[in-house]
Protein backbone atom coordinates (compact mmCIF):
# COMPACT_ATOMS: atom_id res chain seq x y z
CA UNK A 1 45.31 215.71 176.97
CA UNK A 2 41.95 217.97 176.71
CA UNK A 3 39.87 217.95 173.44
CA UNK A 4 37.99 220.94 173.35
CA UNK A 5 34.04 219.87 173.89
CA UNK A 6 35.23 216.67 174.91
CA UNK A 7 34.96 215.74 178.50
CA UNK A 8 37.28 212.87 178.15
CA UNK A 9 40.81 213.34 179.68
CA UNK A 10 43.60 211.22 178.56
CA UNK A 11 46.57 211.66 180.64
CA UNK A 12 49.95 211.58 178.99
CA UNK A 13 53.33 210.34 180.24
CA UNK A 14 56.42 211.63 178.10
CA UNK A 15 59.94 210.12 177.70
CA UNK A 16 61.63 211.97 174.80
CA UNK A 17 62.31 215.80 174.45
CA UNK A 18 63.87 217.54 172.05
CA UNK A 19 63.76 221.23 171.68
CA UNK A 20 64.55 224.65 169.84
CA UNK A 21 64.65 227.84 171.49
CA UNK A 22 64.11 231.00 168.91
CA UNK A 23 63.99 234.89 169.89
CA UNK A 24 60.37 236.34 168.41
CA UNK A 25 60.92 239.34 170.00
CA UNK A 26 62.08 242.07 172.37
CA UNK A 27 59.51 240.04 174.59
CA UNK A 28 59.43 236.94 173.61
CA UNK A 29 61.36 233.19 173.15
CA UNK A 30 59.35 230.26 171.46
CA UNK A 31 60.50 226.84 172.52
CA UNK A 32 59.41 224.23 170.45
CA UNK A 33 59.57 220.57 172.10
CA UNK A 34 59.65 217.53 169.67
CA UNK A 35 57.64 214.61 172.83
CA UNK A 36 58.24 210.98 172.58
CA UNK A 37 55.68 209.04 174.72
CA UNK A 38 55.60 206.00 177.19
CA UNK A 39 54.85 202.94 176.11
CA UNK A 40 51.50 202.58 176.58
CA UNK A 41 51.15 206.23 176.60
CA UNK A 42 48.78 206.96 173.33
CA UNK A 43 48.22 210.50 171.25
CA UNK A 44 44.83 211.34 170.45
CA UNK A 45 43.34 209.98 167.18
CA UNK A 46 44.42 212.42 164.44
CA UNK A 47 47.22 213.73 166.07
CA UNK A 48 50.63 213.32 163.58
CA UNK A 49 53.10 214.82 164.76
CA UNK A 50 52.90 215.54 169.16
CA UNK A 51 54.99 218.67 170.36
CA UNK A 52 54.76 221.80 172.75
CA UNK A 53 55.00 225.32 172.25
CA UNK A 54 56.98 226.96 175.32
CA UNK A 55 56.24 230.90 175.57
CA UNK A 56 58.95 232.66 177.57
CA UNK A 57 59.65 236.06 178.38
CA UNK A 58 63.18 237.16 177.49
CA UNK A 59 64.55 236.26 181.17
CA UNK A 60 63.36 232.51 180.88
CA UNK A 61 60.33 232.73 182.64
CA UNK A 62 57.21 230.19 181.21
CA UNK A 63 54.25 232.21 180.28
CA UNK A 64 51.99 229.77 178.26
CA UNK A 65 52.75 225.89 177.21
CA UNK A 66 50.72 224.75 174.36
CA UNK A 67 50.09 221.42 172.37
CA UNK A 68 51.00 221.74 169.03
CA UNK A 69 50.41 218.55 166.11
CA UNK A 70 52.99 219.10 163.47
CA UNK A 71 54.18 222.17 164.65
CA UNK A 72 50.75 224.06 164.51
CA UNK A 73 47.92 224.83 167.11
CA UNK A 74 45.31 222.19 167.37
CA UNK A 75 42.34 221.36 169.35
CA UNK A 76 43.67 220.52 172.51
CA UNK A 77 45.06 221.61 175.97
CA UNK A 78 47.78 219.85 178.43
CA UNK A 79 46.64 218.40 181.58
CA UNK A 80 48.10 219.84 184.83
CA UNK A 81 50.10 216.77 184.80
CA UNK A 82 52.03 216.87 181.10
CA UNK A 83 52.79 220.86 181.75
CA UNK A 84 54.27 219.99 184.86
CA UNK A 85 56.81 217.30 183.19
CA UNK A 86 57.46 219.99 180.34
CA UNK A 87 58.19 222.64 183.01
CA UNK A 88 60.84 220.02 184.49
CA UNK A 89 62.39 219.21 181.29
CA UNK A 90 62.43 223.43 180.24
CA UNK A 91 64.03 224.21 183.72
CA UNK A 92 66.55 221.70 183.71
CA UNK A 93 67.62 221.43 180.04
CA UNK A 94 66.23 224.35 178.33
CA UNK A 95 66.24 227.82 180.37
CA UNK A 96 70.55 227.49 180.80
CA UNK A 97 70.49 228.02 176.92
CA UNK A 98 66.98 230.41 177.36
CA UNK A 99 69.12 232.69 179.24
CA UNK A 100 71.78 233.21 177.33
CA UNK A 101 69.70 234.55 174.90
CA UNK A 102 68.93 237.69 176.75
């Protein structure tokens, strides 16, 4: 993960998903993902509660993945490497049930 104003990068490895798709809009489907992590794998101090906001157009198509502590914005980014995991997971488990939701 990427603090803002922090050049320290701590790279995540995730091994639990759980997630719920909602329609926000005409444009829009929010996909929140509940993350377990490796062992060994640690959270940034002062982070509760470690999940993902998923932004997808209505045909299933990823637009934005964000970090999220307790189901709110905080103050830090994915790496390359955790939004490519969370792009696996969505594409194989999530987008079936995405595009039904057309």
């Amino acid at each position: 993960m990427i603090e803002y104003d922090n050049p320290h990068i701590r790279e995540l490895r995730f091994t639990r998903f759980h997630s719920r798709a909602e329609v926000r809009s005409k444009q829009w489907i929010d996909v929140e993902v509940s993350l377990g992590l490796e062992e060994g794998s640690e959270a940034p101090e002062g982070i509760v509660e470690l999940g993902a906001l998923i932004v997808c157009t209505r045909r299933g198509d990823i637009v934005e993945i964000v970090p999220q502590d307790e189901g709110r914005d905080c103050e830090y980014q994915f790496t390359e490497q955790e939004k490519a995991q969370l792009r696996t997971y969505y594409e194989r488990e999530v987008r079936p049930t995405v595009e039904t939701m057309r």
